[in-house]
PDB file of N, CA and C in Angstrom:
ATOM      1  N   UNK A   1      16.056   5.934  29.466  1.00  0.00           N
ATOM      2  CA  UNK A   1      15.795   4.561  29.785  1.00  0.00           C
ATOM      3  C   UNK A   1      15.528   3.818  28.467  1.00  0.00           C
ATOM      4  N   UNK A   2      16.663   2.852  28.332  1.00  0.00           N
ATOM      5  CA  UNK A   2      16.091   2.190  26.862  1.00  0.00           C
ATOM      6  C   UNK A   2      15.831   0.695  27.654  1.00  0.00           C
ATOM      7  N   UNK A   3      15.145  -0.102  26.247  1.00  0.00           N
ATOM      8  CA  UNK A   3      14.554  -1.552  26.794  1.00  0.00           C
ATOM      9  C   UNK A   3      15.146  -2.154  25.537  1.00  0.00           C
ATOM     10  N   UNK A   4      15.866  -3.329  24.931  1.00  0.00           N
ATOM     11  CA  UNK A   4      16.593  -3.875  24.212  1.00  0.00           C
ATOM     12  C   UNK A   4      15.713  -5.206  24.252  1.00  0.00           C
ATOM     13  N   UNK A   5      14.858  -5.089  22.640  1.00  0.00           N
ATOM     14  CA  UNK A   5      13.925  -6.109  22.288  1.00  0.00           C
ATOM     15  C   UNK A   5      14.720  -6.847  21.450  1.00  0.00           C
ATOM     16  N   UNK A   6      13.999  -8.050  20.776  1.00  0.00           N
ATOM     17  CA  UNK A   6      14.467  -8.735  19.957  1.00  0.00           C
ATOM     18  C   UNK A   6      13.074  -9.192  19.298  1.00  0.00           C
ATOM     19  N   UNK A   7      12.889  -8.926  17.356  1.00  0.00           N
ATOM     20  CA  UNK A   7      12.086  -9.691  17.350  1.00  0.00           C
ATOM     21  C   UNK A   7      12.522 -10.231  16.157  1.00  0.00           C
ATOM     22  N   UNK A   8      11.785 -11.843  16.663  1.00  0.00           N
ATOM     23  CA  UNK A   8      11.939 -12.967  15.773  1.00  0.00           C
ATOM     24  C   UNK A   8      10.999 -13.635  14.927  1.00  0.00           C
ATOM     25  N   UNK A   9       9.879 -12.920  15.352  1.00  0.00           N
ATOM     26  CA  UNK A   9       8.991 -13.508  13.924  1.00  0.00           C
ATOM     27  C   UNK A   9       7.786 -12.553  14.160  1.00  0.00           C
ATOM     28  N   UNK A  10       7.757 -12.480  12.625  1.00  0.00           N
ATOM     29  CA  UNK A  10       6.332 -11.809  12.960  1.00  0.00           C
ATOM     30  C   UNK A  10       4.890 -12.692  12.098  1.00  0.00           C
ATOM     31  N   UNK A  11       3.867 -12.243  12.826  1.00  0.00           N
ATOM     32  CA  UNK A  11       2.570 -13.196  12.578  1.00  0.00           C
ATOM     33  C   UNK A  11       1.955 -13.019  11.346  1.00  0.00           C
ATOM     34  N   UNK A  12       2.187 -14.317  10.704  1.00  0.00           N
ATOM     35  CA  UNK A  12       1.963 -14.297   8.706  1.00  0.00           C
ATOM     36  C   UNK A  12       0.927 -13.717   8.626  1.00  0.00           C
ATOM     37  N   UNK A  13      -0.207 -14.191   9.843  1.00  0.00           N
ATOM     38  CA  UNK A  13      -1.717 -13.340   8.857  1.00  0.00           C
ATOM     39  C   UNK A  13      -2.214 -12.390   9.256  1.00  0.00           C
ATOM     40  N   UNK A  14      -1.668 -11.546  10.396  1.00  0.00           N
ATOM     41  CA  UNK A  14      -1.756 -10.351  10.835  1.00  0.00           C
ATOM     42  C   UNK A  14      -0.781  -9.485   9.837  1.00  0.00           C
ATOM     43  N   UNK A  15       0.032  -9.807   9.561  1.00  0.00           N
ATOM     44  CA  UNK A  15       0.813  -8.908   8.666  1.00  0.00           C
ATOM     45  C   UNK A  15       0.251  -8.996   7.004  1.00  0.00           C
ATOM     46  N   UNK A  16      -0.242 -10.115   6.274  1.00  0.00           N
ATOM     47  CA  UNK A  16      -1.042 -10.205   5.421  1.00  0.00           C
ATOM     48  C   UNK A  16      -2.238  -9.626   5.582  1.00  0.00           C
ATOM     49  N   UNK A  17      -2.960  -9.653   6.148  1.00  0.00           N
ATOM     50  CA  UNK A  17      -4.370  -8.764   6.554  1.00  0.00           C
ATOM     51  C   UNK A  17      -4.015  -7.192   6.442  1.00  0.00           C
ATOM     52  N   UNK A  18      -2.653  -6.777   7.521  1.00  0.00           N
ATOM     53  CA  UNK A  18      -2.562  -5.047   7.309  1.00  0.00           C
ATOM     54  C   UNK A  18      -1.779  -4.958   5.875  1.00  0.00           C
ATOM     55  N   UNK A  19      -0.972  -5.588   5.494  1.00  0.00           N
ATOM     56  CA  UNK A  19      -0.268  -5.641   3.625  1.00  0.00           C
ATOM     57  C   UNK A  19      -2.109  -5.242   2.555  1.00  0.00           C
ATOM     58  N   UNK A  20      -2.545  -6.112   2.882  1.00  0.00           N
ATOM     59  CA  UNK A  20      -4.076  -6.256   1.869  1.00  0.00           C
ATOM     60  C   UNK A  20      -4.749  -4.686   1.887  1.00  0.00           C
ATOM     61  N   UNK A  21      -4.977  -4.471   2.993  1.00  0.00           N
ATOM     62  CA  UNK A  21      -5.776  -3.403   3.457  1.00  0.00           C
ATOM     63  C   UNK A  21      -4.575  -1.971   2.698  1.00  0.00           C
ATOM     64  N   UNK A  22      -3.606  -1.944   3.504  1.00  0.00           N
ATOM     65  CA  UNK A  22      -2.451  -1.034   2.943  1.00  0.00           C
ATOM     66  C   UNK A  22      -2.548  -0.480   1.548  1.00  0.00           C
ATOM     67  N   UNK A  23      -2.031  -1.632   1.096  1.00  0.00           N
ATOM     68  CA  UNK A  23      -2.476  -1.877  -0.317  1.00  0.00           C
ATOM     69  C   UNK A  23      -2.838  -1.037  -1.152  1.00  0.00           C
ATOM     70  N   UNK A  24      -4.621  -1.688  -0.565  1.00  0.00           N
ATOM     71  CA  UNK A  24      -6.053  -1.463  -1.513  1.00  0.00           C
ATOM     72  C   UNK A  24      -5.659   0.210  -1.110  1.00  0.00           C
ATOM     73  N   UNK A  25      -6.044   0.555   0.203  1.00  0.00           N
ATOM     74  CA  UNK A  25      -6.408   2.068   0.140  1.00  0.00           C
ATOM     75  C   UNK A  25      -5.049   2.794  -1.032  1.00  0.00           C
ATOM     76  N   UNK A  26      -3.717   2.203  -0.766  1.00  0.00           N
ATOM     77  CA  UNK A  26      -3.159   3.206  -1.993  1.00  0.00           C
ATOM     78  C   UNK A  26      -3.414   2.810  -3.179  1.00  0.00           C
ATOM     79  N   UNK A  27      -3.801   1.584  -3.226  1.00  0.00           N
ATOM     80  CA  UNK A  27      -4.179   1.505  -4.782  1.00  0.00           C
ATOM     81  C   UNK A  27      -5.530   2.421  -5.283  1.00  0.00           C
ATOM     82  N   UNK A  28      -6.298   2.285  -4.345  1.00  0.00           N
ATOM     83  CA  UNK A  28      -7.911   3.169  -4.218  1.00  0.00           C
ATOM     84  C   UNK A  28      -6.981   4.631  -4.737  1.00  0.00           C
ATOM     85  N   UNK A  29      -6.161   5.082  -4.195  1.00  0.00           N
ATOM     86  CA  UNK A  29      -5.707   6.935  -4.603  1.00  0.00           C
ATOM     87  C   UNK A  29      -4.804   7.280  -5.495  1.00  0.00           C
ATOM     88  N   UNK A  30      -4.436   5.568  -5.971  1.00  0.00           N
ATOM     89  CA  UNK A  30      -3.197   5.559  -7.328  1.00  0.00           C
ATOM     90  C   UNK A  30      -4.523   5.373  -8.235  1.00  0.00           C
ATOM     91  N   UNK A  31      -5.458   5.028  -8.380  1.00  0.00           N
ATOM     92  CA  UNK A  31      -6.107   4.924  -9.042  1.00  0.00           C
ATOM     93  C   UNK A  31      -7.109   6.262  -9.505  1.00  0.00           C
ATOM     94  N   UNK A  32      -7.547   6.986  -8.673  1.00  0.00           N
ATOM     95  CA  UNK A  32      -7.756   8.042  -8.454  1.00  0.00           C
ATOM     96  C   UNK A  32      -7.237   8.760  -9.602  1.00  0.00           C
ATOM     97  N   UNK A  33      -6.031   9.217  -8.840  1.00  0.00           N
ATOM     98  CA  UNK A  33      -4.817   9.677  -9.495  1.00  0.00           C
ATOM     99  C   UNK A  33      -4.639   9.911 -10.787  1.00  0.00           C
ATOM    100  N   UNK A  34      -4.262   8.085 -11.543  1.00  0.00           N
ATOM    101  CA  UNK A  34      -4.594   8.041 -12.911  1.00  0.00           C
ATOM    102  C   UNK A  34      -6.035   8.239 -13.687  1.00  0.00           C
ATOM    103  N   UNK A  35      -6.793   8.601 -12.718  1.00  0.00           N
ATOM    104  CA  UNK A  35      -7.817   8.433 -13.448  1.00  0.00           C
ATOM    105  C   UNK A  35      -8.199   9.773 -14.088  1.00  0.00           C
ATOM    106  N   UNK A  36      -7.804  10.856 -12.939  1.00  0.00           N
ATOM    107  CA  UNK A  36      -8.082  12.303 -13.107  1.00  0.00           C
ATOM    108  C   UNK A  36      -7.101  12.478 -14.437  1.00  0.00           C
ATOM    109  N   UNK A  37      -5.848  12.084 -14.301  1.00  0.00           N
ATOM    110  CA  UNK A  37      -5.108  12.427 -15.869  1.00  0.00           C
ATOM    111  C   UNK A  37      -5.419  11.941 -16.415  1.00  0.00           C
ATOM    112  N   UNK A  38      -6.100  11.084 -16.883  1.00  0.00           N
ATOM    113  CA  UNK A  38      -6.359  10.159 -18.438  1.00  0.00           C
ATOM    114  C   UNK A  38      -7.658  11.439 -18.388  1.00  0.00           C
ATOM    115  N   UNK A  39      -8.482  11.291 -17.396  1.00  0.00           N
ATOM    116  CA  UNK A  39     -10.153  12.656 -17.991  1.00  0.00           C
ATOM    117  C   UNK A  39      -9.378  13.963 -18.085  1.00  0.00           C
ATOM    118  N   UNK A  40      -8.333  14.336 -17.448  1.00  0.00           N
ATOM    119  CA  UNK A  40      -7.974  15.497 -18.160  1.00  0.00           C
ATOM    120  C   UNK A  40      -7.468  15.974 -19.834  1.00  0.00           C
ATOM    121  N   UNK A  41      -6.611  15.008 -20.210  1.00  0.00           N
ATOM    122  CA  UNK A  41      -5.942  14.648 -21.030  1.00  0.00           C
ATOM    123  C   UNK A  41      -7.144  13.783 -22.170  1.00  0.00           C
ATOM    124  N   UNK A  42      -7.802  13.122 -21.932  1.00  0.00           N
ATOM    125  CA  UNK A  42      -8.777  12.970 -23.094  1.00  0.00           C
ATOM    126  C   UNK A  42     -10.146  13.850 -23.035  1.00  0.00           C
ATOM    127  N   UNK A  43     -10.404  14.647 -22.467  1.00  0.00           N
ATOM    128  CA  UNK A  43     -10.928  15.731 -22.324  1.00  0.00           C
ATOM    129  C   UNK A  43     -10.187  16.969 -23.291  1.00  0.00           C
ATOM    130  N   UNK A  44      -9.337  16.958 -23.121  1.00  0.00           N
ATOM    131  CA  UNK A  44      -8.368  18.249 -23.990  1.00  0.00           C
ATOM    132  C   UNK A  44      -8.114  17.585 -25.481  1.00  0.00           C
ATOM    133  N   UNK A  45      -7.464  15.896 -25.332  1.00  0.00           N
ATOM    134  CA  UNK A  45      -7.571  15.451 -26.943  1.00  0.00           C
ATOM    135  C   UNK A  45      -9.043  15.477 -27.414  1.00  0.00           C
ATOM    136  N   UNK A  46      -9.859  14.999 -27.151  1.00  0.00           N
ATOM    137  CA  UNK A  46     -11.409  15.409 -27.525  1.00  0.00           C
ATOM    138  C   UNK A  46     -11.596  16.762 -28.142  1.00  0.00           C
ATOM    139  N   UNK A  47     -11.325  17.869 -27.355  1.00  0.00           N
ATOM    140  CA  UNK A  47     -12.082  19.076 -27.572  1.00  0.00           C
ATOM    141  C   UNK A  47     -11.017  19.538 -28.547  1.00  0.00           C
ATOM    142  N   UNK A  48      -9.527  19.189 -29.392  1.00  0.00           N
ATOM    143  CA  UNK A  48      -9.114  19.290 -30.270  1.00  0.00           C
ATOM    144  C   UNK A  48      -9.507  18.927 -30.978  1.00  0.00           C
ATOM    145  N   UNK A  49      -9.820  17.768 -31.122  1.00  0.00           N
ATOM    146  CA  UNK A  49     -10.364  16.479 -32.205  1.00  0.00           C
ATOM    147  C   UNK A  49     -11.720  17.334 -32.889  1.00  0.00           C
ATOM    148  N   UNK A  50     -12.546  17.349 -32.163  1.00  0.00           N
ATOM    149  CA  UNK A  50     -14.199  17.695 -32.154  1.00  0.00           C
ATOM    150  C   UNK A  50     -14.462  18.289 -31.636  1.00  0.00           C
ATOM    151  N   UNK A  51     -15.581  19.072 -31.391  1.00  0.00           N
ATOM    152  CA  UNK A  51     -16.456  19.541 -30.237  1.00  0.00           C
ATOM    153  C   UNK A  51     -16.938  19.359 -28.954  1.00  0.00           C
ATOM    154  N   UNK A  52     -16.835  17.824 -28.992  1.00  0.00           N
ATOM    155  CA  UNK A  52     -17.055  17.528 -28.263  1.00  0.00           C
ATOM    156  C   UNK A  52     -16.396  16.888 -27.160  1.00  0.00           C
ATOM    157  N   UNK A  53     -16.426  16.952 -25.623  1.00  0.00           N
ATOM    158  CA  UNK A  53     -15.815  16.238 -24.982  1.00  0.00           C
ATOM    159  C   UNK A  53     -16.158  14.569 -24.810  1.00  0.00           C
ATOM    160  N   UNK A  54     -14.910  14.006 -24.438  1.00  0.00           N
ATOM    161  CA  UNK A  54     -15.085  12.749 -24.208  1.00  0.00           C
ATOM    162  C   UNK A  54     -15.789  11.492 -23.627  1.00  0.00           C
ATOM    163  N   UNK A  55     -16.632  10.481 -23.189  1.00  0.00           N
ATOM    164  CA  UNK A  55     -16.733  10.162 -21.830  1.00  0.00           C
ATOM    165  C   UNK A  55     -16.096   9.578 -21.595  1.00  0.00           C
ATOM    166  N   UNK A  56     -14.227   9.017 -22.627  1.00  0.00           N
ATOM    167  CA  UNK A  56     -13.524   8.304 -22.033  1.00  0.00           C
ATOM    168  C   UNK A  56     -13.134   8.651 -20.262  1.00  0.00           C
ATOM    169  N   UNK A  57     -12.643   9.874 -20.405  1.00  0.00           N
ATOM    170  CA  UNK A  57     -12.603   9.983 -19.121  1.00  0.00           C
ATOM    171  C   UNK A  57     -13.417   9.925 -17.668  1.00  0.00           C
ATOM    172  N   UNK A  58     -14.367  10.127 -18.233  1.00  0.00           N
ATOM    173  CA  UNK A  58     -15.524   9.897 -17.006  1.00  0.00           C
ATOM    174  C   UNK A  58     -15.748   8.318 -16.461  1.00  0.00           C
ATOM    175  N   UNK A  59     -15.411   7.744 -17.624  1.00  0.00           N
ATOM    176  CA  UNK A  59     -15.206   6.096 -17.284  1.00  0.00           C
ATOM    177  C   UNK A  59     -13.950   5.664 -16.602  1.00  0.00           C
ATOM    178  N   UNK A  60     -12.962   6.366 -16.877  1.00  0.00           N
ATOM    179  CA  UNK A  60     -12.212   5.915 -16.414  1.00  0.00           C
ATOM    180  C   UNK A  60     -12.201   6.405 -15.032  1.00  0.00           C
ATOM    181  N   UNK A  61     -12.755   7.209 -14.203  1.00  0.00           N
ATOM    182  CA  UNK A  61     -13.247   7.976 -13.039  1.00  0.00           C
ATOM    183  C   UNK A  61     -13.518   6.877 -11.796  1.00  0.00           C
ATOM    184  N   UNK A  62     -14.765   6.124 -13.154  1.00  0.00           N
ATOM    185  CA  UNK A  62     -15.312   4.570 -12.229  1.00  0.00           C
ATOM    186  C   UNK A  62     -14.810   3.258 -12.213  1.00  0.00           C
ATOM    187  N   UNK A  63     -13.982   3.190 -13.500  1.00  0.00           N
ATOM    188  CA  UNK A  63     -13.432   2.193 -13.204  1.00  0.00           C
ATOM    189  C   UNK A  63     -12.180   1.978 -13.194  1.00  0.00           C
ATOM    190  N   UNK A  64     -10.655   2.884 -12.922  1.00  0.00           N
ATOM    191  CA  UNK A  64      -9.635   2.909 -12.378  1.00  0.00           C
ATOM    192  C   UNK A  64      -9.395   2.394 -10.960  1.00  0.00           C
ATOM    193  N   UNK A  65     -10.278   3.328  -9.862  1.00  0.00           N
ATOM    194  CA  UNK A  65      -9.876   3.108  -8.693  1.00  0.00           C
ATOM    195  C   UNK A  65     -10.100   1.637  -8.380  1.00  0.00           C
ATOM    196  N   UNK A  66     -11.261   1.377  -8.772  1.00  0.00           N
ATOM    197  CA  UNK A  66     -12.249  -0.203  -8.887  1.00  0.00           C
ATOM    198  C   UNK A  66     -10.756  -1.126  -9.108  1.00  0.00           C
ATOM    199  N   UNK A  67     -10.355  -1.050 -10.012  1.00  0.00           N
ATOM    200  CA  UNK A  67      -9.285  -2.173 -10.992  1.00  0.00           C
ATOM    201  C   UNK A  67      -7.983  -1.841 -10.353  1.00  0.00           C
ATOM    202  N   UNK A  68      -7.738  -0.528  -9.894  1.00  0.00           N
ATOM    203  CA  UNK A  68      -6.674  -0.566  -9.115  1.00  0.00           C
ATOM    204  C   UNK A  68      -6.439  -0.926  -7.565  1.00  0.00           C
ATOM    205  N   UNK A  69      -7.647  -0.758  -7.138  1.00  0.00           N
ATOM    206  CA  UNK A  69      -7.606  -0.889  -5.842  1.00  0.00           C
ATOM    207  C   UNK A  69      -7.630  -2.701  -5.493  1.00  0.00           C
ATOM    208  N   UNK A  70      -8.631  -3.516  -6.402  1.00  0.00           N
ATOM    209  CA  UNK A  70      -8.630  -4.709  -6.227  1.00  0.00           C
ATOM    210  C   UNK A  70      -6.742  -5.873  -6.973  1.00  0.00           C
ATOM    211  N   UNK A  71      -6.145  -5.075  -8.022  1.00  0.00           N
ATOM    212  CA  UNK A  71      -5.131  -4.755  -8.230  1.00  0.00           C
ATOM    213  C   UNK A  71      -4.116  -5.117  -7.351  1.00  0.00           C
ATOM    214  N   UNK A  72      -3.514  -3.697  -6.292  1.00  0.00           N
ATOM    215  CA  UNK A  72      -2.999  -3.891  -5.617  1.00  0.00           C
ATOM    216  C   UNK A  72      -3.318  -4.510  -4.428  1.00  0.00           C
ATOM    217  N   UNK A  73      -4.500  -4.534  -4.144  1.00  0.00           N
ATOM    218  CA  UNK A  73      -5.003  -5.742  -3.033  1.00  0.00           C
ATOM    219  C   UNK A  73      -4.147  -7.117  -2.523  1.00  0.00           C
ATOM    220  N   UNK A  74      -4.341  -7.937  -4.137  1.00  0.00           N
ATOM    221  CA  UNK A  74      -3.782  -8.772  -4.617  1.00  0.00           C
ATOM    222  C   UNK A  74      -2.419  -9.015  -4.692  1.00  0.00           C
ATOM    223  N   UNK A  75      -1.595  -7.907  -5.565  1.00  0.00           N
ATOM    224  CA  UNK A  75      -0.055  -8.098  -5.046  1.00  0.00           C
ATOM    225  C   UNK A  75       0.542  -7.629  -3.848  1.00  0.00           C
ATOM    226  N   UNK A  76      -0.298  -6.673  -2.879  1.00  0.00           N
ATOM    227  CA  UNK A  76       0.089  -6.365  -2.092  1.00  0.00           C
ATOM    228  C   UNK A  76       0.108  -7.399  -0.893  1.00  0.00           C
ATOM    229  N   UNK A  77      -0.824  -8.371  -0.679  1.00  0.00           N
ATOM    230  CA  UNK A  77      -1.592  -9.635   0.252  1.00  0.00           C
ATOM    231  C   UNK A  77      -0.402 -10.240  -0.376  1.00  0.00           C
ATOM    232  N   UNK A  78       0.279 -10.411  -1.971  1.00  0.00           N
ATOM    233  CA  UNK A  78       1.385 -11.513  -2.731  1.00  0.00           C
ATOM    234  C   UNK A  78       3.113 -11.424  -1.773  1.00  0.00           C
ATOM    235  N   UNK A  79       2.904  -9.846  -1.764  1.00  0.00           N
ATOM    236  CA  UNK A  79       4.429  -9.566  -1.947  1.00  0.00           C
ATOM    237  C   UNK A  79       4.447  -9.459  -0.340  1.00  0.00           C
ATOM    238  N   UNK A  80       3.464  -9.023   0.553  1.00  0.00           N
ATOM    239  CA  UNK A  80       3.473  -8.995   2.011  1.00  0.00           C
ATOM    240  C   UNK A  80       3.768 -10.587   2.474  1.00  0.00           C
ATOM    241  N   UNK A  81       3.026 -11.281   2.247  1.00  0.00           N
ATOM    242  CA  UNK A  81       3.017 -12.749   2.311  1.00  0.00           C
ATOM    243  C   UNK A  81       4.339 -13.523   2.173  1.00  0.00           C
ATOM    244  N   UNK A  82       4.959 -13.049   0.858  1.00  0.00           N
ATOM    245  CA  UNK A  82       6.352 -13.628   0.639  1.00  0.00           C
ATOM    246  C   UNK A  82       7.320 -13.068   1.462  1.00  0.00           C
ATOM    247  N   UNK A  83       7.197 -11.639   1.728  1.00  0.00           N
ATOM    248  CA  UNK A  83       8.459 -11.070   2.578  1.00  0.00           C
ATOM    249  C   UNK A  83       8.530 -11.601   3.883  1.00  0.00           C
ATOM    250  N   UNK A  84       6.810 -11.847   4.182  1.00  0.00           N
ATOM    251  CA  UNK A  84       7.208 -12.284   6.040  1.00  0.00           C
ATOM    252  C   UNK A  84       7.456 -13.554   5.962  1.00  0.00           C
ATOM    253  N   UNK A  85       7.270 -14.755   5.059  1.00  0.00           N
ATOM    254  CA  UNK A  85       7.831 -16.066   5.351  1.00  0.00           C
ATOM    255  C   UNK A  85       9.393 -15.216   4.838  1.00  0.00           C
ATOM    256  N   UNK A  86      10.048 -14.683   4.127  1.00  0.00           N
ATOM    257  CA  UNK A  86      11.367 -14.849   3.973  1.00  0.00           C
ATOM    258  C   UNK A  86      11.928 -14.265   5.102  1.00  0.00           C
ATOM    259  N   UNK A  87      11.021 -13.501   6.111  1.00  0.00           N
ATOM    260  CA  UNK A  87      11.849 -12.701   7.212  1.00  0.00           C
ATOM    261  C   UNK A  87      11.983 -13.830   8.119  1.00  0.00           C
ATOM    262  N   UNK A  88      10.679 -14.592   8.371  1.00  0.00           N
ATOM    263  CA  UNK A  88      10.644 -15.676   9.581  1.00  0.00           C
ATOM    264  C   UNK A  88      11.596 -16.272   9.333  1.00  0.00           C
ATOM    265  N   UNK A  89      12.215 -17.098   8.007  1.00  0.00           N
ATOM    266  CA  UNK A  89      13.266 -17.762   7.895  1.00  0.00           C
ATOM    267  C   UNK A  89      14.553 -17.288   8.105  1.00  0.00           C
ATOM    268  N   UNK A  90      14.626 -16.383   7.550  1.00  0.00           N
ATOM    269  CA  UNK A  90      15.811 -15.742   8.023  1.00  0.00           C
ATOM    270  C   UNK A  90      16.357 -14.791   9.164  1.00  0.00           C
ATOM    271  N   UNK A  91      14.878 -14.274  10.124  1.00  0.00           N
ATOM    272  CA  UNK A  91      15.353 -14.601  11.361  1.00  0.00           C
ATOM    273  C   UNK A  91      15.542 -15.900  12.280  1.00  0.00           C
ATOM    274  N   UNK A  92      14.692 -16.730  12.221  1.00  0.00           N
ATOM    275  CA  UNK A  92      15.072 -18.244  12.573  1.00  0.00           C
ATOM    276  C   UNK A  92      16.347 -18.361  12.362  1.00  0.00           C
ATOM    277  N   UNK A  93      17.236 -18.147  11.259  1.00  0.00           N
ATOM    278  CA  UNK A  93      18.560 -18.604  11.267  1.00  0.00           C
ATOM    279  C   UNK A  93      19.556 -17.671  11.648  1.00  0.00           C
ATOM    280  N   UNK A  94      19.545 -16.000  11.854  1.00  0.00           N
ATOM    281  CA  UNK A  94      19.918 -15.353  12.435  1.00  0.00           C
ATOM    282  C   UNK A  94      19.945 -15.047  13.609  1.00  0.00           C
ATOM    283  N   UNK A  95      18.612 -15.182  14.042  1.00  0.00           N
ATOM    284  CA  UNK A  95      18.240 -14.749  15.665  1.00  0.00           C
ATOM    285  C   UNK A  95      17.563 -13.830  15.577  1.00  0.00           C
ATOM    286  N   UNK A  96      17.301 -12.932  14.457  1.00  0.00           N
ATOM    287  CA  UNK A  96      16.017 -12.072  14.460  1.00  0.00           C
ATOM    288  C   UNK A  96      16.192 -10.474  14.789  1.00  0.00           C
ATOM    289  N   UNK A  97      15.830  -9.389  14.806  1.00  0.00           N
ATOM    290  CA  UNK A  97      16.065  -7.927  14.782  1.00  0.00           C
ATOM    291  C   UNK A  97      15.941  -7.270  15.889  1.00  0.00           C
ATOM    292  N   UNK A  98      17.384  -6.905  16.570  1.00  0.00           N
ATOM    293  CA  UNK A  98      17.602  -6.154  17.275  1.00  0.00           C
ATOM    294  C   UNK A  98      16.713  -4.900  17.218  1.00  0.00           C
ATOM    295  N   UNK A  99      16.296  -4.275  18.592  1.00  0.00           N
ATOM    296  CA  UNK A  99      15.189  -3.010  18.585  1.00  0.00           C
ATOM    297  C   UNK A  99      15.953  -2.363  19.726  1.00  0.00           C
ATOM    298  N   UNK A 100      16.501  -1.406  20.391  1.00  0.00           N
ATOM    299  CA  UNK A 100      16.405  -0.864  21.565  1.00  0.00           C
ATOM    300  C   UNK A 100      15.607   0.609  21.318  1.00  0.00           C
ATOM    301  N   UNK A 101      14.567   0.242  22.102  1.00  0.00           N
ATOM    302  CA  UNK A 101      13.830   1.393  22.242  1.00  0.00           C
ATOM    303  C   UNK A 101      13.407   2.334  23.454  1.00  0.00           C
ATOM    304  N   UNK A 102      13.530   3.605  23.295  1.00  0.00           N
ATOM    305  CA  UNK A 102      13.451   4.624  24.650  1.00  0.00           C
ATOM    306  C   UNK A 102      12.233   4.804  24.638  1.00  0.00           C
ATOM    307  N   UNK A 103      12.035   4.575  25.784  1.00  0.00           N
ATOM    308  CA  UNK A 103      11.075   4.740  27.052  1.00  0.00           C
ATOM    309  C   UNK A 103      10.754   6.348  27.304  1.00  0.00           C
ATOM    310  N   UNK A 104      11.893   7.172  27.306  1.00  0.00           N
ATOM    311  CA  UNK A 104      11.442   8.618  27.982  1.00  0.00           C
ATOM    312  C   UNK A 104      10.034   9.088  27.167  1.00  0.00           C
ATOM    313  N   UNK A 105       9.646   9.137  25.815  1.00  0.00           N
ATOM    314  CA  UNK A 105       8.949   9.426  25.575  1.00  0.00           C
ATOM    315  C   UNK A 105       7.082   8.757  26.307  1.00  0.00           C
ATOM    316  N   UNK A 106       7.430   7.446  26.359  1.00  0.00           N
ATOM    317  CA  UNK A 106       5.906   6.511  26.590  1.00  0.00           C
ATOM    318  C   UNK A 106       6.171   7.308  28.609  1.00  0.00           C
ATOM    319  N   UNK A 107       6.869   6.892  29.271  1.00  0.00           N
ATOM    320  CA  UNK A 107       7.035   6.968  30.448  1.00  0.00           C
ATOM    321  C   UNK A 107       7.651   8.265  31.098  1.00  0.00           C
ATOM    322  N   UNK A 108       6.698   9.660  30.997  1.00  0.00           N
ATOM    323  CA  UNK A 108       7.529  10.743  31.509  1.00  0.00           C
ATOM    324  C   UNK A 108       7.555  11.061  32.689  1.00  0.00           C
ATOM    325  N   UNK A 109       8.504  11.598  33.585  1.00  0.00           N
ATOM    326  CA  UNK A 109       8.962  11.345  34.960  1.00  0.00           C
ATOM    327  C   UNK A 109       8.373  12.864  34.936  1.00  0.00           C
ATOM    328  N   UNK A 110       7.558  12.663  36.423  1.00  0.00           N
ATOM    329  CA  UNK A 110       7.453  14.116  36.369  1.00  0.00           C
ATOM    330  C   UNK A 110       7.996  14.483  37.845  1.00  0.00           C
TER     331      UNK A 110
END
């Protein structure tokens, strides 16, 4: 059983709100991410250098995810924002995105 949708616009600030959120959390684990290699990596140039280890890296621990996460926040809320006005427009002048979607799974006959 399929059902043959059509959609023609979708809602700017519901889709900006989940873009923002999206975002931040991958920016929160891209940040992460870089943060663990820069303390690995100046941790190892350190203990060549000197004796001692670094606290570049430990800083960068706290303030990567911080700068990345608010970061992509920002272009993510930018670039979400621009795509759904360019979709609304250009479904408006198309007619908007065909969906047919099956049912057997939501509705099982028993």
């Amino acid at each position: 059983m399929y059902a043959h949708w059509k959609l023609r616009r979708i809602g700017l600030l519901s889709a900006v709100k989940i873009g923002c959120v999206v975002s931040s959390v991958i920016g929160f684990v891209t940040g992460i991410i870089w943060a663990l290699i820069i303390m690995f990596f100046s941790s190892i140039i350190s203990l060549m250098m000197t004796d001692q280890a670094s606290s570049f890296g430990f800083s960068a621990l706290i303030i990567l995810p911080i700068l990345f996460t608010i970061l992509y926040a920002v272009l993510g809320t930018f670039f979400t924002f621009f795509f759904v006005l360019i979709f609304n427009l250009v479904a408006g002048l198309l007619g908007g995105l065909e969906l047919d979607v099956d049912y057997t799974y939501i509705f099982k006959e028993k």
